[in-house]
Protein backbone atom coordinates (compact mmCIF):
# COMPACT_ATOMS: atom_id res chain seq x y z
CA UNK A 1 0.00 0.00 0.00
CA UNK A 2 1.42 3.31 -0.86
CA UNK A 3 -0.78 6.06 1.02
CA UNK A 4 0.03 9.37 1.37
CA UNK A 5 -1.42 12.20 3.19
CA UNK A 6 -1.92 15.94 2.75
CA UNK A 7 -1.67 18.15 5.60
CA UNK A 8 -5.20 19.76 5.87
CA UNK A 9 -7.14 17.36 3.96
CA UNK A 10 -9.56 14.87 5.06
CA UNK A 11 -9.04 11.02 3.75
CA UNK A 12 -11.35 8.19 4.27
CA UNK A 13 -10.68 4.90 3.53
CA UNK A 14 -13.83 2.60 2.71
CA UNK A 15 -14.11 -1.32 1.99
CA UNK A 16 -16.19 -3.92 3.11
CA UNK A 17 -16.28 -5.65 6.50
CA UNK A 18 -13.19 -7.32 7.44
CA UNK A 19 -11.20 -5.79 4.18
CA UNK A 20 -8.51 -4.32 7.23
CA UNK A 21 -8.89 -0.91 7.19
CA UNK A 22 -8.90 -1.22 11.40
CA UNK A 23 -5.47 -3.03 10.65
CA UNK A 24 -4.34 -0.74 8.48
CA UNK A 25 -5.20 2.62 10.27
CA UNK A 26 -3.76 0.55 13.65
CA UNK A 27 -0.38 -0.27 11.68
CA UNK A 28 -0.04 2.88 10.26
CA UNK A 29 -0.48 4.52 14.40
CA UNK A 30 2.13 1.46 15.32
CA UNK A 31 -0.65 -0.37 17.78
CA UNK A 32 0.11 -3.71 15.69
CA UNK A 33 3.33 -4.62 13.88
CA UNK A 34 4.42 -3.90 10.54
CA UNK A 35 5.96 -6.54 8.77
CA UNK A 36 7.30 -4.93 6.13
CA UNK A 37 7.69 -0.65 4.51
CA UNK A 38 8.30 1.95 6.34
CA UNK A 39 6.53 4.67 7.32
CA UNK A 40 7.36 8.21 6.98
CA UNK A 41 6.36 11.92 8.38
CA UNK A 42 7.07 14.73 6.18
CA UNK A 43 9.29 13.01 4.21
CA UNK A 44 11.07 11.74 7.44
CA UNK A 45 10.95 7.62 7.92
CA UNK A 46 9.36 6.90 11.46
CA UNK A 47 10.96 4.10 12.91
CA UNK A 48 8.63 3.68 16.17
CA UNK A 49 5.21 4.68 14.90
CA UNK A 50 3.61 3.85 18.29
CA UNK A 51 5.73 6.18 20.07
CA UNK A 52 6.03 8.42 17.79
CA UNK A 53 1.60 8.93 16.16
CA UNK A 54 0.74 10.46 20.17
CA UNK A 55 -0.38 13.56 21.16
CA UNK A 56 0.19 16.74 19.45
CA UNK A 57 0.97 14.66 16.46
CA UNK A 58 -1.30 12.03 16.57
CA UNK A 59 -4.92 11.20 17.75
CA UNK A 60 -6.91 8.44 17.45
CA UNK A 61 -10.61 7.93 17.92
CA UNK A 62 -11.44 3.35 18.06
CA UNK A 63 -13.98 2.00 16.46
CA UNK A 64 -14.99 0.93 20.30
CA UNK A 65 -14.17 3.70 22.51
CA UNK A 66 -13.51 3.77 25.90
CA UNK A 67 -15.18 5.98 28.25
CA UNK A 68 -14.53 6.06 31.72
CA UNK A 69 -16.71 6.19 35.09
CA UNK A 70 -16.78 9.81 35.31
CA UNK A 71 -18.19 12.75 33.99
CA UNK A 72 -18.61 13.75 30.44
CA UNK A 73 -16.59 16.35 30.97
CA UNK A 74 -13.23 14.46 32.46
CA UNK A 75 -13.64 11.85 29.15
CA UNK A 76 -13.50 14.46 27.01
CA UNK A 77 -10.56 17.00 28.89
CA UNK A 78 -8.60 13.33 30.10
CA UNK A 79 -6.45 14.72 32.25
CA UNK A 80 -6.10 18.31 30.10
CA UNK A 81 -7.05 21.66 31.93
CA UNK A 82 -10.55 22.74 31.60
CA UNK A 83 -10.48 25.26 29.59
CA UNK A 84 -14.06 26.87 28.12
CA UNK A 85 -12.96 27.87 24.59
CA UNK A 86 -11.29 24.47 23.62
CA UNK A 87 -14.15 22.67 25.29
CA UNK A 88 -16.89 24.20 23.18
CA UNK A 89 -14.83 23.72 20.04
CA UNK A 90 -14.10 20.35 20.76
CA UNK A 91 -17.85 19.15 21.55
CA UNK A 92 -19.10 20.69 18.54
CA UNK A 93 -16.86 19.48 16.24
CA UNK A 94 -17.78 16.34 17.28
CA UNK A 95 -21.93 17.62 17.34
CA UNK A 96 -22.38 16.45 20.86
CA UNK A 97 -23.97 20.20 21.97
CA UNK A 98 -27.52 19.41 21.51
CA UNK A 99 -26.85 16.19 22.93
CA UNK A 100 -24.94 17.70 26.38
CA UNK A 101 -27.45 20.41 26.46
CA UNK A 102 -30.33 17.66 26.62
CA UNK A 103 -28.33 15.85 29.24
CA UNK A 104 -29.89 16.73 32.87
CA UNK A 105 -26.18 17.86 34.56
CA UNK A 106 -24.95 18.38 30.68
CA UNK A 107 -21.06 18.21 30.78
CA UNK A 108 -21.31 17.03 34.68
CA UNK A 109 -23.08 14.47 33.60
CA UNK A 110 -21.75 10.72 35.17
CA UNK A 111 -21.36 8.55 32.35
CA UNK A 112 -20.55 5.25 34.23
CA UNK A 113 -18.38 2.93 33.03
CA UNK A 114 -18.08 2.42 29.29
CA UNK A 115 -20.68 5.33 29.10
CA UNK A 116 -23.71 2.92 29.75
CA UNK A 117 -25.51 6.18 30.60
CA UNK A 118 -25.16 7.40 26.82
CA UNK A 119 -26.30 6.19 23.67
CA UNK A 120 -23.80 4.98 21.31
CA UNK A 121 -23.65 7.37 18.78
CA UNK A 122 -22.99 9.76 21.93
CA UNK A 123 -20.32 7.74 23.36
CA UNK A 124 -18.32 7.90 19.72
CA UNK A 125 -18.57 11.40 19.88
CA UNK A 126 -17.42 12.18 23.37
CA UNK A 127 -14.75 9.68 21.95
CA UNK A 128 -14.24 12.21 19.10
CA UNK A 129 -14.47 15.40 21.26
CA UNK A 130 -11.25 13.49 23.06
CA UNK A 131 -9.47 13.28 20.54
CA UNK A 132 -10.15 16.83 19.44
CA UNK A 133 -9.66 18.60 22.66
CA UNK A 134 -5.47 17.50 21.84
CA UNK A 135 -4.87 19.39 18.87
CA UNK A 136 -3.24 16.96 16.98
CA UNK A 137 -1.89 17.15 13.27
CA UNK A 138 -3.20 13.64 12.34
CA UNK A 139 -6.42 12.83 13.66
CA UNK A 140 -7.61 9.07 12.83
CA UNK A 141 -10.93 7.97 13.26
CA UNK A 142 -12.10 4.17 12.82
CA UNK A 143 -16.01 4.26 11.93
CA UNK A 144 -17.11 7.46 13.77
CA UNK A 145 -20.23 6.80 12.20
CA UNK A 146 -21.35 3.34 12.56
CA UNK A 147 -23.55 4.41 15.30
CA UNK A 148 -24.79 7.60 13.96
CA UNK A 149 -28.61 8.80 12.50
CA UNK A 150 -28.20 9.82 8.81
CA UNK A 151 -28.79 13.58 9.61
CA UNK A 152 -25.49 13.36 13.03
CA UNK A 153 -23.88 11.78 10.56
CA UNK A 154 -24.06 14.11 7.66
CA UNK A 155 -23.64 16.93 10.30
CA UNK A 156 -20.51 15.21 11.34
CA UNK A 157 -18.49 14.90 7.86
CA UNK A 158 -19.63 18.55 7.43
CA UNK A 159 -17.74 20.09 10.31
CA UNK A 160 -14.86 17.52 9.58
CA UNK A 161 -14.22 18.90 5.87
C-alpha cells in the first residue's frame, strides 16, 4: 500500500467488512506490527510509529471507545485543563452540543463505566471530542459513524471537511 497524506485534507478509507482498514489505520499509528515498509512523516521515515503517532501529532478515535466512570466532561478533557474555549470547540466538532445540552447535569453528567448512561452514537462522539480537545496534526478515526442517524452523521463529515 502506498498512502500518502496531505496536511489539511480529510481522507477516508472505505471497503467492506473485514477488508482491514482497522489493521491498516492501527499499523499505520504502530498499535500492531508492521511486517514490512516503512513509514514516513514529512518526508522523514518513522521508525517507532507507536511512540512516535501520540499527542500533538497524533490522535486516534477506536472503532470501540472507551469511556470512563466519570463525567462527560473528564472523558472528554482526560487529564487536560478545563479550559471553556477548547471545550466548546471540541464538543461541537464532534456535534455532541444538543446532545450535552439535553443531558440533565450536561457536561457534569456521570457517564458510568463504558458510558452505559449514553447512547452509542454519543459515546463515539465524546470519543471524538477526546481526541479533538489535543490538537493533533493527524487525527484518525475508525467508523465514527457506525452508530450515527443519517442527519449526526451528515452533520458530522460537514464540520470535519
Amino acid at each position: 500500500i502506498d498512502l500518502q497524506l496531505a496536511r489539511g485534507t480529510l481522507t477516508v478509507v472505505t471497503g467492506r467488512v473485514g477488508a482491514g482498514k482497522t489493521t491498516l489505520l492501527r499499523t499505520l499509528l504502530g498499535l500492531l506490527p508492521r511486517d514490512a515498509g516503512e513509514i514516513c512523516w514529512h518526508g522523514e521515515r518513522v521508525d517507532d510509529a507507536g511512540a512516535f503517532f501520540v499527542p500533538p501529532r497524533a490522535a486516534y478515535t477506536a472503532q470501540v471507545p472507551r469511556l470512563f466512570n466519570e463525567t462527560l466532561r473528564q472523558n472528554i478533557l482526560l487529564g487536560l485543563p478545563d479550559e471553556a474555549a477548547a471545550l466548546d470547540v471540541a464538543v461541537r466538532g464532534a456535534v455532541l452540543e444538543r446532545d450535552i445540552d439535553a443531558l440533565e447535569h450536561g457536561l457534569d453528567t456521570l457517564v458510568g463505566s463504558g458510558g452505559v448512561t449514553l447512547s452509542g452514537g454519543q459515546v463515539q462522539r465524546a470519543a471524538a471530542a477526546r481526541m479533538f480537545m489535543r490538537n493533533a496534526e493527524l487525527l484518525v478515526i475508525d467508523d465514527l459513524s457506525s452508530a450515527l442517524d443519517v442527519q449526526t452523521e451528515q452533520e458530522l463529515w460537514e464540520r470535519l471537511a
